[in-house]
PDB file of N, CA and C in Angstrom:
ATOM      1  N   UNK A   1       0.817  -1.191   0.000  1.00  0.00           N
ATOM      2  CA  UNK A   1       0.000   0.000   0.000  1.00  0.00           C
ATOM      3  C   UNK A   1       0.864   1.259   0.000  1.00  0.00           C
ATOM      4  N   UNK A   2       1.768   1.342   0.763  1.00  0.00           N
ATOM      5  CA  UNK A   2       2.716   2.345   0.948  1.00  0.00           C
ATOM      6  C   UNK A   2       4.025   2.473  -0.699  1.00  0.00           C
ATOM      7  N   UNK A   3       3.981   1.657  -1.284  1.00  0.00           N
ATOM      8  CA  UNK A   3       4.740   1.660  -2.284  1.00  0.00           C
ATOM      9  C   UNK A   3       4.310   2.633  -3.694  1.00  0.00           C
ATOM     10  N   UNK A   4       2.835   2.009  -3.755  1.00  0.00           N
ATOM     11  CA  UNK A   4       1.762   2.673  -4.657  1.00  0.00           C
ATOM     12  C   UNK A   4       1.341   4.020  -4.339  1.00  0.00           C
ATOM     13  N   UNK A   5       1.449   4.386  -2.992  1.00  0.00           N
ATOM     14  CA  UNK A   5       1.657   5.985  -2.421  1.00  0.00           C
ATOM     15  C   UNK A   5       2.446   6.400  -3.308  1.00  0.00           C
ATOM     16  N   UNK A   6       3.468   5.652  -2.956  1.00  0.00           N
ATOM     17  CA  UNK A   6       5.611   6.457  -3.173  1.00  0.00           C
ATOM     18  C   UNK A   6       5.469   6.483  -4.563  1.00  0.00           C
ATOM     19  N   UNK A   7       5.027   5.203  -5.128  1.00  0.00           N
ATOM     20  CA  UNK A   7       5.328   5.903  -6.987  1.00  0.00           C
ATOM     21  C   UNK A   7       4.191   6.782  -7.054  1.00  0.00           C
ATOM     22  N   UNK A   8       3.057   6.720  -6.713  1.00  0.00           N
ATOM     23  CA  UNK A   8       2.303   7.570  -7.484  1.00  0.00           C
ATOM     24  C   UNK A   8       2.234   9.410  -7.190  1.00  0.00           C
ATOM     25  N   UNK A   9       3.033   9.632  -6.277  1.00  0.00           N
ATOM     26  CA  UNK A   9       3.674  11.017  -5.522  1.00  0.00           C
ATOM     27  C   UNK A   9       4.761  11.061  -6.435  1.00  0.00           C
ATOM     28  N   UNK A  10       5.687  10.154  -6.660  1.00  0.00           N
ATOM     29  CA  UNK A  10       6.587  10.463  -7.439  1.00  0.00           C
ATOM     30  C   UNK A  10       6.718  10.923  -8.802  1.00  0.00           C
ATOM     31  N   UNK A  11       5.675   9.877  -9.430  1.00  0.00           N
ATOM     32  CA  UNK A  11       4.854  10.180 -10.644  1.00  0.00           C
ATOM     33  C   UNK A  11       4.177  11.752 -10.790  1.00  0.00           C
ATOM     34  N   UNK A  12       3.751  12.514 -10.049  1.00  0.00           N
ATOM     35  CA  UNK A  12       2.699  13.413  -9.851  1.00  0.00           C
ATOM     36  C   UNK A  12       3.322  14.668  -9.706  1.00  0.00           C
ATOM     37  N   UNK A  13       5.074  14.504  -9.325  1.00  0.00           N
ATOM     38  CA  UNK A  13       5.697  15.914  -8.915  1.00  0.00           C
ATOM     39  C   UNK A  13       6.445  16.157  -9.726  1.00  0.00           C
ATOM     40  N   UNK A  14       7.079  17.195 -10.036  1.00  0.00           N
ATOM     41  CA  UNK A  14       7.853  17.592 -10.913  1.00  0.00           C
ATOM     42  C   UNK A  14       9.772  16.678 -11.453  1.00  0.00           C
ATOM     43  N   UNK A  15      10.107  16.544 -10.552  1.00  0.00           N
ATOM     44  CA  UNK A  15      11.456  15.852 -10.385  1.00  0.00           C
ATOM     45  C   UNK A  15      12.328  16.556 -10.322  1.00  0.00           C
ATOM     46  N   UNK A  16      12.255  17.523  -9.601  1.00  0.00           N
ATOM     47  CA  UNK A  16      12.988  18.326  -9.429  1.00  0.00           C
ATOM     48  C   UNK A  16      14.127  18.226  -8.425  1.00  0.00           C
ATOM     49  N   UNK A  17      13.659  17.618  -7.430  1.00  0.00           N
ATOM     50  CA  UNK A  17      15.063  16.502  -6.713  1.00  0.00           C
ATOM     51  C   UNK A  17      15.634  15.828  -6.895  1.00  0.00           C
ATOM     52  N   UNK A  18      14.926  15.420  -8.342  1.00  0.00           N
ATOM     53  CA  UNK A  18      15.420  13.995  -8.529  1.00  0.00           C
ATOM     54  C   UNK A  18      16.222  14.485  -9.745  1.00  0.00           C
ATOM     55  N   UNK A  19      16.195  15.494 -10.571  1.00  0.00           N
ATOM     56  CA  UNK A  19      17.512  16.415 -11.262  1.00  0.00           C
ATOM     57  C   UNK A  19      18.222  16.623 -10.234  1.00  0.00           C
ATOM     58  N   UNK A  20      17.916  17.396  -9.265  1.00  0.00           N
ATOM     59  CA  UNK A  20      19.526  17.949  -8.482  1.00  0.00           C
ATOM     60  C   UNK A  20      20.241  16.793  -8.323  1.00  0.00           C
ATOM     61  N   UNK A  21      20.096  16.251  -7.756  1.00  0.00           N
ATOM     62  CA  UNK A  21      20.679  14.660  -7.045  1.00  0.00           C
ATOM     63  C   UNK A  21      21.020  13.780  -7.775  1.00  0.00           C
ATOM     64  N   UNK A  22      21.089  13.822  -9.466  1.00  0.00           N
ATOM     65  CA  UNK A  22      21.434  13.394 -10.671  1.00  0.00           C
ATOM     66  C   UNK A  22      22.423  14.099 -10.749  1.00  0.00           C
ATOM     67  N   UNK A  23      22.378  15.094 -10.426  1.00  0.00           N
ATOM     68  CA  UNK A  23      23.072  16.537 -11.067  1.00  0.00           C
ATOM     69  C   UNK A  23      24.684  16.744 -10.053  1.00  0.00           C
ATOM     70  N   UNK A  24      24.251  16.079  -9.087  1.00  0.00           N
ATOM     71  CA  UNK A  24      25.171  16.200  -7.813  1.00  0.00           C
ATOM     72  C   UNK A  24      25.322  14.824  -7.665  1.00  0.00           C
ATOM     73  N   UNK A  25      25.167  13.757  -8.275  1.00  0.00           N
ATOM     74  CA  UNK A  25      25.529  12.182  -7.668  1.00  0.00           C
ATOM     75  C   UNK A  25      25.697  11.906  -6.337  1.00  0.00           C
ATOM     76  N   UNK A  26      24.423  12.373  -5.598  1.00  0.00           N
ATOM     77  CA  UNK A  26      23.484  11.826  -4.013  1.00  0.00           C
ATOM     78  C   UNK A  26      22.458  11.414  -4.532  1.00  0.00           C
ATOM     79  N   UNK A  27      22.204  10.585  -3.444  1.00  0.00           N
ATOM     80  CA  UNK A  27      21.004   9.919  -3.416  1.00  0.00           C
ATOM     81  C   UNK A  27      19.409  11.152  -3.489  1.00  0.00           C
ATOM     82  N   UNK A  28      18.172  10.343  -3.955  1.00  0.00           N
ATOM     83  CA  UNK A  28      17.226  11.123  -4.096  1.00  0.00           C
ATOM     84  C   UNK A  28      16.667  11.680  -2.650  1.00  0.00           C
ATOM     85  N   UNK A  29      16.988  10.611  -1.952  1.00  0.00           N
ATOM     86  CA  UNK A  29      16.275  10.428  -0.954  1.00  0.00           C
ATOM     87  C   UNK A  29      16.848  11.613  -0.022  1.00  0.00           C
ATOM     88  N   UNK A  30      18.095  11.815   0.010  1.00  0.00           N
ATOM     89  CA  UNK A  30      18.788  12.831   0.736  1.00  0.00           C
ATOM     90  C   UNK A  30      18.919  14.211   0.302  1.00  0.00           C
ATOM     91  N   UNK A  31      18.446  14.488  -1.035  1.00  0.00           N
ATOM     92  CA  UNK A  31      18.083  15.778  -1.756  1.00  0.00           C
ATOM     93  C   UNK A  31      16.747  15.927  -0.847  1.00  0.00           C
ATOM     94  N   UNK A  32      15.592  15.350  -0.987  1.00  0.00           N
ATOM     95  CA  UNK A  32      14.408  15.650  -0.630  1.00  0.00           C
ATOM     96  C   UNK A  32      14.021  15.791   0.705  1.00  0.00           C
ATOM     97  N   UNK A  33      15.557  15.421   2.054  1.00  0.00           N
ATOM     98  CA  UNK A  33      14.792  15.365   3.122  1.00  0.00           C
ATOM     99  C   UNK A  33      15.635  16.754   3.525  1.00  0.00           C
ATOM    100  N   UNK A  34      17.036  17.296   3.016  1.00  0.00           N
ATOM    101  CA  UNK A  34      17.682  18.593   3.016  1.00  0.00           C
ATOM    102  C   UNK A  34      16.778  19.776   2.637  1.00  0.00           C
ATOM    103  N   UNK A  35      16.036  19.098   1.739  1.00  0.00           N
ATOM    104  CA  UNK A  35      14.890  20.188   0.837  1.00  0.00           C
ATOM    105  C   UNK A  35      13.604  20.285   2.254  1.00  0.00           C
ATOM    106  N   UNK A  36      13.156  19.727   2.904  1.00  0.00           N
ATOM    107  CA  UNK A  36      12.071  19.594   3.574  1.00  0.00           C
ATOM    108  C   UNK A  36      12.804  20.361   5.024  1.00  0.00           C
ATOM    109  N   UNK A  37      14.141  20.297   5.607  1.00  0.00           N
ATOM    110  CA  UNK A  37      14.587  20.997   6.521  1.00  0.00           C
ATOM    111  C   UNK A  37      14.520  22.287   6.148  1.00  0.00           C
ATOM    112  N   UNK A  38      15.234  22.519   4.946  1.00  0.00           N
ATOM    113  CA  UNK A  38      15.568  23.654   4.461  1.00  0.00           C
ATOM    114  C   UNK A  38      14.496  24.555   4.763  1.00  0.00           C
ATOM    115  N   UNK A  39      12.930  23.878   4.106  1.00  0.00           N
ATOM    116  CA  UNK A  39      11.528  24.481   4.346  1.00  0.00           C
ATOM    117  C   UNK A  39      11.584  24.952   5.743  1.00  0.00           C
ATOM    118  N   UNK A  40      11.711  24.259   6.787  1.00  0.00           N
ATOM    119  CA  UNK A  40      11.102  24.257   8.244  1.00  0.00           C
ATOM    120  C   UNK A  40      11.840  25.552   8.225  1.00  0.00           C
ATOM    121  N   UNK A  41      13.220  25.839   8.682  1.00  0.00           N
ATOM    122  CA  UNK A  41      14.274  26.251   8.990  1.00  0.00           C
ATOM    123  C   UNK A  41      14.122  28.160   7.901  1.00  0.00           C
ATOM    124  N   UNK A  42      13.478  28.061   6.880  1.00  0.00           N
ATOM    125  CA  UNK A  42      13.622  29.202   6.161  1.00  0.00           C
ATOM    126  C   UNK A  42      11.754  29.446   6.193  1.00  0.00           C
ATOM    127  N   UNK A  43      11.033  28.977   6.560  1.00  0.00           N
ATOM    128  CA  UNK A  43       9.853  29.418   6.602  1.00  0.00           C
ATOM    129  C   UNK A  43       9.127  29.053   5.334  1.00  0.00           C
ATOM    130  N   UNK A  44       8.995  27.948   4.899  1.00  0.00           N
ATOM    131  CA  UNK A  44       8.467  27.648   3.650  1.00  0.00           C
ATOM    132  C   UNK A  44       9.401  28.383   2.294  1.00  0.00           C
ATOM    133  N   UNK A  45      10.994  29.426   2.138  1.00  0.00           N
ATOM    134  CA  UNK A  45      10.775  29.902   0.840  1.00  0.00           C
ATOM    135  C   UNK A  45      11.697  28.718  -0.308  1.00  0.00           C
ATOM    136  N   UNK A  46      11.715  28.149  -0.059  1.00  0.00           N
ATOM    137  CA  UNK A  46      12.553  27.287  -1.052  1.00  0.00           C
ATOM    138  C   UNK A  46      11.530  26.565  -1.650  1.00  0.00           C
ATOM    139  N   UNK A  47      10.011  26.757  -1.209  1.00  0.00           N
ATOM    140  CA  UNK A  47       9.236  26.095  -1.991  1.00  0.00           C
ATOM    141  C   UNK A  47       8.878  26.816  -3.095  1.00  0.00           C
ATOM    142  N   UNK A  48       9.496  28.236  -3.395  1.00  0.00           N
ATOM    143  CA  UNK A  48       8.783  29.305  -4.868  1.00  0.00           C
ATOM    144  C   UNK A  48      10.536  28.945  -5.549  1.00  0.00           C
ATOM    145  N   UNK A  49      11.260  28.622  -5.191  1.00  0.00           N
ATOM    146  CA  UNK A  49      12.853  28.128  -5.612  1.00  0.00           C
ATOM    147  C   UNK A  49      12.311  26.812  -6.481  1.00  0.00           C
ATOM    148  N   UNK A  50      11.851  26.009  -5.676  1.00  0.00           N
ATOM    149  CA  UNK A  50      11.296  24.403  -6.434  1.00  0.00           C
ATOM    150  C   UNK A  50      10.737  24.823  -7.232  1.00  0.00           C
ATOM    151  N   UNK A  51       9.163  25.870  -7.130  1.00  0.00           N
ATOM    152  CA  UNK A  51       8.550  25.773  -8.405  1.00  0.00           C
ATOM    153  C   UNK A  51       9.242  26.513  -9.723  1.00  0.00           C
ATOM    154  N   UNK A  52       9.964  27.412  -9.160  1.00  0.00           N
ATOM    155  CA  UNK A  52      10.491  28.035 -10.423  1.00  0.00           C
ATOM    156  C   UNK A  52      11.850  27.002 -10.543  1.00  0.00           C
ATOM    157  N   UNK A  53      12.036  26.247 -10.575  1.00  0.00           N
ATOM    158  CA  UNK A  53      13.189  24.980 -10.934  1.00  0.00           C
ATOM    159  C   UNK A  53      11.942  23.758 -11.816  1.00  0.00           C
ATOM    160  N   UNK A  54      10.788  23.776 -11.148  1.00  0.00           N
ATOM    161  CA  UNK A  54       9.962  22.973 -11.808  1.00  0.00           C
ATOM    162  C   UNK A  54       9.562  23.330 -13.040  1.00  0.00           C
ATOM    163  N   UNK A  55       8.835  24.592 -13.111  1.00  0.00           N
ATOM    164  CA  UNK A  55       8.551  25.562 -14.647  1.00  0.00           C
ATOM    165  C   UNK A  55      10.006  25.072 -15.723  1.00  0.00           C
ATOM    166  N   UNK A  56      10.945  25.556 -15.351  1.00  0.00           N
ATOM    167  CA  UNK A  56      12.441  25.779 -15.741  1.00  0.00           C
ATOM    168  C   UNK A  56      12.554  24.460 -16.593  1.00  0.00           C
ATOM    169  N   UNK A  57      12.441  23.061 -15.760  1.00  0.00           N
ATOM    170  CA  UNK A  57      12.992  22.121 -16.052  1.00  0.00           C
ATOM    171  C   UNK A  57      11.351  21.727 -17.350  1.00  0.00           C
ATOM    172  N   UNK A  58      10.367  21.951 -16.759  1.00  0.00           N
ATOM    173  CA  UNK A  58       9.300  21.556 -17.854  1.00  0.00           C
ATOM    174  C   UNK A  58       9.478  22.335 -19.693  1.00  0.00           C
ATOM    175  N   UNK A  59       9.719  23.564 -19.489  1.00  0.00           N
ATOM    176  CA  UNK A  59      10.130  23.894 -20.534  1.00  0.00           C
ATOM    177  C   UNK A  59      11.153  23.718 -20.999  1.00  0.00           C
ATOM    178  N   UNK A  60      12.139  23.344 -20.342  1.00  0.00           N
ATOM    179  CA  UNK A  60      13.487  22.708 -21.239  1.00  0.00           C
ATOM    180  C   UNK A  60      13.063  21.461 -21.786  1.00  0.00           C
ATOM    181  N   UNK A  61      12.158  20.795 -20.863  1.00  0.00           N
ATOM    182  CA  UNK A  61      11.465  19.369 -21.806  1.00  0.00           C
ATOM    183  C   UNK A  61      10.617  19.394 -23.067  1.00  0.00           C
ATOM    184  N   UNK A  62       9.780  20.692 -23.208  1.00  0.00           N
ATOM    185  CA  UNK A  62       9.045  21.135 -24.559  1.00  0.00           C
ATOM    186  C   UNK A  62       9.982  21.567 -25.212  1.00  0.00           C
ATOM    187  N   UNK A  63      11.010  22.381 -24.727  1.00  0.00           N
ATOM    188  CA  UNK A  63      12.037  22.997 -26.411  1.00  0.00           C
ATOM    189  C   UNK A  63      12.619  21.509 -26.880  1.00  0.00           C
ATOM    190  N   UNK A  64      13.241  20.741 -26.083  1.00  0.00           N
ATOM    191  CA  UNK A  64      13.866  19.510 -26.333  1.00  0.00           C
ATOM    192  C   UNK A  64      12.710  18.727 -27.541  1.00  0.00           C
ATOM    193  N   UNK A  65      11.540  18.477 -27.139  1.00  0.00           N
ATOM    194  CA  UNK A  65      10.649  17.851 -27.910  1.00  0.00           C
ATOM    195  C   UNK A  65      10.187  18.707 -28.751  1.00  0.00           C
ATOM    196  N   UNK A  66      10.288  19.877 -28.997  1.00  0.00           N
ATOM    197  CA  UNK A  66      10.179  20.557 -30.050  1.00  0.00           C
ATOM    198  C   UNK A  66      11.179  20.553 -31.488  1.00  0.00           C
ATOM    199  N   UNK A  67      12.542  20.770 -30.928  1.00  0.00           N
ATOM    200  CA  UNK A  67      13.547  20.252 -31.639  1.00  0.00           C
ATOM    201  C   UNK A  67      13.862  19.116 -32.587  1.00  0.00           C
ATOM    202  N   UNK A  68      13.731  18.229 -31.784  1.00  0.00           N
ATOM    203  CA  UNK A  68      13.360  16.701 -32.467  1.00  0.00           C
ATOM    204  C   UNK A  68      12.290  16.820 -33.309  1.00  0.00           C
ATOM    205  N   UNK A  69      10.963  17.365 -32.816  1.00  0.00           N
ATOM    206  CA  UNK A  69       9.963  16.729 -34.136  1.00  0.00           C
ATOM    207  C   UNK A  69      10.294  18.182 -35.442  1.00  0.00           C
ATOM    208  N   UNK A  70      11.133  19.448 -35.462  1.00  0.00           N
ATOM    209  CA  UNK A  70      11.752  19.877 -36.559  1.00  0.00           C
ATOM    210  C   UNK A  70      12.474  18.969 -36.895  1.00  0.00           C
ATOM    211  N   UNK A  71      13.785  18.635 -36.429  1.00  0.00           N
ATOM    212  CA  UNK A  71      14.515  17.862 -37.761  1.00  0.00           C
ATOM    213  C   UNK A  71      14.292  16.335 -37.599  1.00  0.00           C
ATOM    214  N   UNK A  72      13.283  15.631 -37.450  1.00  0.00           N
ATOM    215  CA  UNK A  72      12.441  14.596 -37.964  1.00  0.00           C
ATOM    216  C   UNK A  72      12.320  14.345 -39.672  1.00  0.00           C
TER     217      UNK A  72
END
């Protein structure tokens, strides 16, 4: 039951931890619980940081797929 939680949260969010922590070769798991202190500790603002990293990373995924279906 708890597994089908975890993917389907995972599925549902941006991946935006899961770039940094690609990006930095750590684990996901330790991006996301630094990210959740970070929150407590700064008063929620690293959560308008995520979304504008989320926007960021979604449109680099449309120019990318844009690209490709031009020189197709």
């Amino acid at each position: 039951m708890l597994d089908i939680l975890k993917i389907t949260v995972e599925k549902s969010v941006f991946g935006v931890c899961h770039y940094l922590a690609q990006r930095m070769g750590v684990r996901t798991g330790r991006v996301r619980l630094y990210f959740i202190y970070l929150s407590f500790v700064t008063l929620g603002s690293p959560i308008v940081l995520y979304l504008i990293a989320a926007f960021w990373l979604n449109v680099r995924k449309y120019m990318r797929k844009s690209k490709n279906i031009l020189f197709d």
